[in-house]
Each structure stands twice: as structure tokens, then as C-alpha cells.
C-alpha atoms as a PDB file:
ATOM      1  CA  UNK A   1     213.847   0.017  -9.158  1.00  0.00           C
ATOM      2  CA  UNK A   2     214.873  -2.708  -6.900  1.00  0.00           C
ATOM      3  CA  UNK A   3     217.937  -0.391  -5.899  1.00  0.00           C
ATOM      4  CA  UNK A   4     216.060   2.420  -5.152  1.00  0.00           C
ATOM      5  CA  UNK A   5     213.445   0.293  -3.031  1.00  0.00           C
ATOM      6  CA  UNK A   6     216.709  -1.584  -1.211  1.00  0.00           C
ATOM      7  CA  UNK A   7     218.324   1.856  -0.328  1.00  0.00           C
ATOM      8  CA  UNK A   8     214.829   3.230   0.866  1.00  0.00           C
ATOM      9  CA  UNK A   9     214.532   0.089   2.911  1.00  0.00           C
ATOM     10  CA  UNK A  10     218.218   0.222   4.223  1.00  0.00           C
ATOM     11  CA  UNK A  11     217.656   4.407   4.819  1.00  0.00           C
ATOM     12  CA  UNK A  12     214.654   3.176   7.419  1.00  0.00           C
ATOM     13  CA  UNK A  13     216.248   0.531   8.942  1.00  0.00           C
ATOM     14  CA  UNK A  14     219.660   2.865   9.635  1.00  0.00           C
ATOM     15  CA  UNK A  15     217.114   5.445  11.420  1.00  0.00           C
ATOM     16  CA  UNK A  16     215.791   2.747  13.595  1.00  0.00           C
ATOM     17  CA  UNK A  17     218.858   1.646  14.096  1.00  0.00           C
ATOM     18  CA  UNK A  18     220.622   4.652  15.051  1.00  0.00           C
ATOM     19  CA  UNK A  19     217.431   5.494  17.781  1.00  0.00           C
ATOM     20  CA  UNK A  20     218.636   2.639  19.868  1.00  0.00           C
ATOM     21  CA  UNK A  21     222.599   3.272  19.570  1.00  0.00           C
ATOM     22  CA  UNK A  22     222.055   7.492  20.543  1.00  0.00           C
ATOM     23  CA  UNK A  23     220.373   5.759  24.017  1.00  0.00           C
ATOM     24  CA  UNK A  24     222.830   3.619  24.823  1.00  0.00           C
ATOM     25  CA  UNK A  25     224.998   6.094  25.613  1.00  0.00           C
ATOM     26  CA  UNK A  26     222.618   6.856  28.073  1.00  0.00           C
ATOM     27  CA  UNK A  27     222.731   3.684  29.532  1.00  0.00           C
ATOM     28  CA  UNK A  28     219.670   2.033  27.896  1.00  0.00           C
ATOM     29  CA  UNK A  29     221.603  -1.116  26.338  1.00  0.00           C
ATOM     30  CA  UNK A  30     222.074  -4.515  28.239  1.00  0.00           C
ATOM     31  CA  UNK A  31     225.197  -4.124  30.291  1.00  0.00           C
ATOM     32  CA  UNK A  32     227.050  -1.836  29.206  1.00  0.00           C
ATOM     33  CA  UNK A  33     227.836  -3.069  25.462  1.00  0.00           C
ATOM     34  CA  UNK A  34     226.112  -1.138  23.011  1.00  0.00           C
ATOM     35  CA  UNK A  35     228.399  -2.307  19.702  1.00  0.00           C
ATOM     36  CA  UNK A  36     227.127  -6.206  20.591  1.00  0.00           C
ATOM     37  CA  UNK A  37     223.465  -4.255  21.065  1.00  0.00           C
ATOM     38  CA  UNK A  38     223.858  -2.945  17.697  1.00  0.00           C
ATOM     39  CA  UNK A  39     225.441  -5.759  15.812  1.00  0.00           C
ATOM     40  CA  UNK A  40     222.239  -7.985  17.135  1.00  0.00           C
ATOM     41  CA  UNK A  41     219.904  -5.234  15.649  1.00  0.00           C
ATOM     42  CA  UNK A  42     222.042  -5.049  12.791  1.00  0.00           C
ATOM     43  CA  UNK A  43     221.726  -8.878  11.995  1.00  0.00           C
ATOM     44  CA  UNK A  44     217.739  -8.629  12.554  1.00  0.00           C
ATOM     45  CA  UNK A  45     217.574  -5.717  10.326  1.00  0.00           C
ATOM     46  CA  UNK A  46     219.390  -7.524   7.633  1.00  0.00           C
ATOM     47  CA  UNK A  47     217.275 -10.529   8.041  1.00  0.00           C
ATOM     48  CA  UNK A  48     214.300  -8.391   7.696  1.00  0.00           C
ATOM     49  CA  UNK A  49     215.637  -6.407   4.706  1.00  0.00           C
ATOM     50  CA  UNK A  50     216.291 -10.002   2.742  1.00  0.00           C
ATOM     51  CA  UNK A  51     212.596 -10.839   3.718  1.00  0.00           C
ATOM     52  CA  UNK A  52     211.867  -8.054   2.188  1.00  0.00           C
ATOM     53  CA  UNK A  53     213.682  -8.368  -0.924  1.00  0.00           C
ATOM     54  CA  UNK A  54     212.835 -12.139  -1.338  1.00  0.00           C
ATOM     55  CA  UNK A  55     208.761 -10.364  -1.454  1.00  0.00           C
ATOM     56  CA  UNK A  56     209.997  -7.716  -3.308  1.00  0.00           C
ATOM     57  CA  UNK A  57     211.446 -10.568  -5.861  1.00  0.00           C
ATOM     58  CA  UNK A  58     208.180 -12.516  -5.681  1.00  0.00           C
ATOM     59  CA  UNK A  59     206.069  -9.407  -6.828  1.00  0.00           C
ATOM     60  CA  UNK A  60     208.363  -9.113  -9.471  1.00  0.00           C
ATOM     61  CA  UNK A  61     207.786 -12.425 -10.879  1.00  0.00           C
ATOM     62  CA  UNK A  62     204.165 -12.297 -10.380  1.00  0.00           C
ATOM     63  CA  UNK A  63     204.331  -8.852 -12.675  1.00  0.00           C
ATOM     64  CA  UNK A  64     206.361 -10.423 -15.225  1.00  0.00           C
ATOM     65  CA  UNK A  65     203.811 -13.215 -15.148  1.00  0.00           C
ATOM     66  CA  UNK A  66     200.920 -10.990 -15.533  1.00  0.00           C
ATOM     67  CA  UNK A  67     202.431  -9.371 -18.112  1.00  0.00           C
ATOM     68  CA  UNK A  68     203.289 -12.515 -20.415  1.00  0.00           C
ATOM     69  CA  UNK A  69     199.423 -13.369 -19.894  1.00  0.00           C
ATOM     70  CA  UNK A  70     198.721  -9.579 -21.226  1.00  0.00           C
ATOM     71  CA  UNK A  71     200.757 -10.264 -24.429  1.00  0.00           C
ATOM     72  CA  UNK A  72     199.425 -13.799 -24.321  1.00  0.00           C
ATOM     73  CA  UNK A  73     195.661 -12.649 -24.197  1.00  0.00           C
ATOM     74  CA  UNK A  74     196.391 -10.013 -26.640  1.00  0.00           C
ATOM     75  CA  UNK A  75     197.691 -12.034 -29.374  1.00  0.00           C
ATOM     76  CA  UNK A  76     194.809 -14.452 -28.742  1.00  0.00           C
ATOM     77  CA  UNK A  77     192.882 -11.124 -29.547  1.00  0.00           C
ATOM     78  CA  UNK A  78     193.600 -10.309 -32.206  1.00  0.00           C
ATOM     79  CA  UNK A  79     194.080 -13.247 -33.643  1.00  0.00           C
ATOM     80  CA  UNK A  80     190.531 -13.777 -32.734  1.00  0.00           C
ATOM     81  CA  UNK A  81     189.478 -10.434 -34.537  1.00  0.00           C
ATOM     82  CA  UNK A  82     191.359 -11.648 -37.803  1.00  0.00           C
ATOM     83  CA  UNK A  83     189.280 -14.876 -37.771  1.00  0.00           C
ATOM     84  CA  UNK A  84     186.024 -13.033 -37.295  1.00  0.00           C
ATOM     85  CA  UNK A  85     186.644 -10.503 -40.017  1.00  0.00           C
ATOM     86  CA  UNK A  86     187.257 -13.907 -42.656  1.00  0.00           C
ATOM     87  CA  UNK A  87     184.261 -15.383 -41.425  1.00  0.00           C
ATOM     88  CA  UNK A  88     182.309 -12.546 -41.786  1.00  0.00           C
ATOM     89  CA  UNK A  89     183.935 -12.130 -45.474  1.00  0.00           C
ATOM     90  CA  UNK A  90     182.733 -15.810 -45.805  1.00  0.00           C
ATOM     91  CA  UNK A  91     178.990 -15.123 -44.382  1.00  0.00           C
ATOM     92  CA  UNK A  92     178.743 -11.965 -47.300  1.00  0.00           C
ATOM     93  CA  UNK A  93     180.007 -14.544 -49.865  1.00  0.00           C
ATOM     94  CA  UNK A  94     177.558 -17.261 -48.973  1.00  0.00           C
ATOM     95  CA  UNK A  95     174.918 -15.039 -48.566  1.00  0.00           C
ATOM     96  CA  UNK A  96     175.421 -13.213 -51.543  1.00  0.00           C
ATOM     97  CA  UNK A  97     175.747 -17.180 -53.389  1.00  0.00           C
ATOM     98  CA  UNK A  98     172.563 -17.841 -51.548  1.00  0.00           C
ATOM     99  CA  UNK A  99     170.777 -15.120 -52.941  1.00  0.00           C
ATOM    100  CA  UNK A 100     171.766 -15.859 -56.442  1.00  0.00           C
ATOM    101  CA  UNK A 101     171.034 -19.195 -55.751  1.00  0.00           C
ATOM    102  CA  UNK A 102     167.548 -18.677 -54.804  1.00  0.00           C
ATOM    103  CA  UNK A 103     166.902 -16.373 -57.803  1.00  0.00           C
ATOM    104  CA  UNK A 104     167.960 -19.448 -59.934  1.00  0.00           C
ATOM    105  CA  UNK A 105     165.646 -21.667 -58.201  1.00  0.00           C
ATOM    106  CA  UNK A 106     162.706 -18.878 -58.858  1.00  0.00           C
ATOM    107  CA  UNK A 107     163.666 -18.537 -62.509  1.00  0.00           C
ATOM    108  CA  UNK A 108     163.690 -22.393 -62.756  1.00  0.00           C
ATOM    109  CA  UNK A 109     159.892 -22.734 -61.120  1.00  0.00           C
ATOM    110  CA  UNK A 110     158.767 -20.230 -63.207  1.00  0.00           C
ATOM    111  CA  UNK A 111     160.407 -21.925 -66.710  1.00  0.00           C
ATOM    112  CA  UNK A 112     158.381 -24.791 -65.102  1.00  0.00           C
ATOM    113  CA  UNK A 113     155.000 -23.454 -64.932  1.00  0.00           C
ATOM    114  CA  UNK A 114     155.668 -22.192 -68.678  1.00  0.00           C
ATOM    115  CA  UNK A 115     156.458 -25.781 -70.109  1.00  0.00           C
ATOM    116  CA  UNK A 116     153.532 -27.072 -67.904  1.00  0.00           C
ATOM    117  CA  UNK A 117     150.960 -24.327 -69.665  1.00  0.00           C
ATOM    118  CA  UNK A 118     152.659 -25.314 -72.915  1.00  0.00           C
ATOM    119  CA  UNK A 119     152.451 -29.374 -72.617  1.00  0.00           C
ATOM    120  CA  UNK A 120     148.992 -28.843 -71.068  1.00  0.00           C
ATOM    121  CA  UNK A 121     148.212 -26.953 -74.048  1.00  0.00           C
ATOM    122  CA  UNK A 122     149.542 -29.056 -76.159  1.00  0.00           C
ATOM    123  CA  UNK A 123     147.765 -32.183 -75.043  1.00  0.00           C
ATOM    124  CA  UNK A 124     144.592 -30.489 -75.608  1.00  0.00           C
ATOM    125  CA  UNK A 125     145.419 -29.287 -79.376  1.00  0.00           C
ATOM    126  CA  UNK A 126     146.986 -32.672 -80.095  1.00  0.00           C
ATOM    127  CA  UNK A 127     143.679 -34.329 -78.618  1.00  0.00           C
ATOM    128  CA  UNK A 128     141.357 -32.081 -80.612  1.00  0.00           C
ATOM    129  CA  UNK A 129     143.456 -32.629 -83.851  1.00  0.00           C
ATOM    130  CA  UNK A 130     143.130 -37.089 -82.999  1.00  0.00           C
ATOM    131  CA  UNK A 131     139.438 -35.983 -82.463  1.00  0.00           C
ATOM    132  CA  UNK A 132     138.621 -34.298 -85.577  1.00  0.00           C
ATOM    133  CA  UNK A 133     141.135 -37.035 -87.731  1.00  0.00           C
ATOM    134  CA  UNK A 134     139.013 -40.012 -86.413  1.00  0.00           C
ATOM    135  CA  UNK A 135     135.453 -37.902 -87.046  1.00  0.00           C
ATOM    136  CA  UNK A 136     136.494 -37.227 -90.456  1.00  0.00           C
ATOM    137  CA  UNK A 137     137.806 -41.086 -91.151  1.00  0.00           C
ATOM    138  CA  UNK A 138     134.557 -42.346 -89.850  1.00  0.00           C
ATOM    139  CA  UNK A 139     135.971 -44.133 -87.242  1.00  0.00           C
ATOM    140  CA  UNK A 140     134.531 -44.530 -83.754  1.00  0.00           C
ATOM    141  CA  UNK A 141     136.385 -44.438 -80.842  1.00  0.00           C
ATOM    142  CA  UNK A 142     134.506 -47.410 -79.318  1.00  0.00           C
END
């Protein structure tokens, strides 16, 4: 690319060259001389050209550079994406451990309750049974 871009550039330059060297035949250059005319526009041309090329190499560089940052960025991507998708995997797993735990805890309040009903129940039978044992022994409970 840079060749073709040089040899459009130098293509140009010879054309605006070559304007100023057809009229000095015609007497248009500074006394008399046209190849020292020429020479002088040859030197600027060249100077311009290497201008060119040094911006030409700068844009380059500044691709190249964009272009790293591209790959960069897209790596970061998808490295990115590949963390998300094992959290995620994670979240599903807790949740799903959260759930069950929660159904544990449930079944556990509700075994609860039952012994509760059962001791409460039990209190009352064991306190009727010391009841009737003391009525029938004749004692008080004073």
C-alpha cells in the first residue's frame, strides 16, 4: 500500500513538475536556467513527498495501534463473557441450594410445632395422671 500511495504521490508531483519545465522554454524561468529551476522544484517536491510519507508512516502506526486495542478489548470480552456465564452457573447453584435450604428450614418448623403439640400434650396427660395418683392416695396437694 505504501508503494502504491508513494508512486501516486510521485505521479502528481512529476505533473506539477513538468507544468513549470514545458514554460520555461518559453522563457518563464529565472534567467535563462530552467535545469537549476527544476532541480530546486525537484528538491521541494522531494521534501514534500518525505513529509508525506513520514504522515503516511504515522497513520500507520496509529492503525496498528488501534488495532492491538481491538484485539486487546476483544479478549477482555470475551473473557468477560466466560466469567459471566460461571457466575451465572454459580447464581443457579446457590439458588437452587437456597431453595432446598429453605424447604429444610420449613420442614424443621413444622417437626417443631409437632413436638410442641406432643410435649404440650404430654404435660397435660402426665399432670392429670399426678392428679388422679395423689386423689386416690389421699394426699393433698397443700
Amino acid at each position: 500500500m505504501n508503494k502504491l500511495v508513494t508512486t501516486t504521490i510521485s505521479t502528481a508531483m512529476a505533473v506539477m513538475i513538468a507544468t513549470p519545465a514545458f514554460s520555461a522554454g518559453k522563457g518563464a524561468t529565472p534567467n535563462g536556467k530552467p535545469f537549476i529551476e527544476i532541480a530546486g522544484q525537484i528538491l521541494e517536491v522531494e521534501g514534500e513527498i518525505a513529509n508525506l510519507q513520514d504522515q503516511i508512516d504515522s497513520l500507520v502506526e496509529r492503525v496498528d495501534t488501534v488495532e492491538e486495542r481491538a484485539v486487546a478489548n476483544e479478549t477482555a470480552i470475551t473473557g468477560l463473557e466466560a466469567k459471566n456465564v460461571e457466575l451465572q452457573e454459580l447464581i443457579n447453584a446457590y439458588g437452587t441450594d437456597i431453595t432446598a435450604l429453605q424447604s429444610e428450614v420449613q420442614a424443621l418448623e413444622d417437626a417443631n410445632v409437632e413436638l410442641q403439640a406432643a410435649v404440650d400434650s404430654g404435660d397435660a396427660s402426665l399432670q392429670s395422671q399426678i392428679s388422679s395418683m395423689i386423689g386416690s392416695k389421699g394426699f393433698s396437694p397443700t
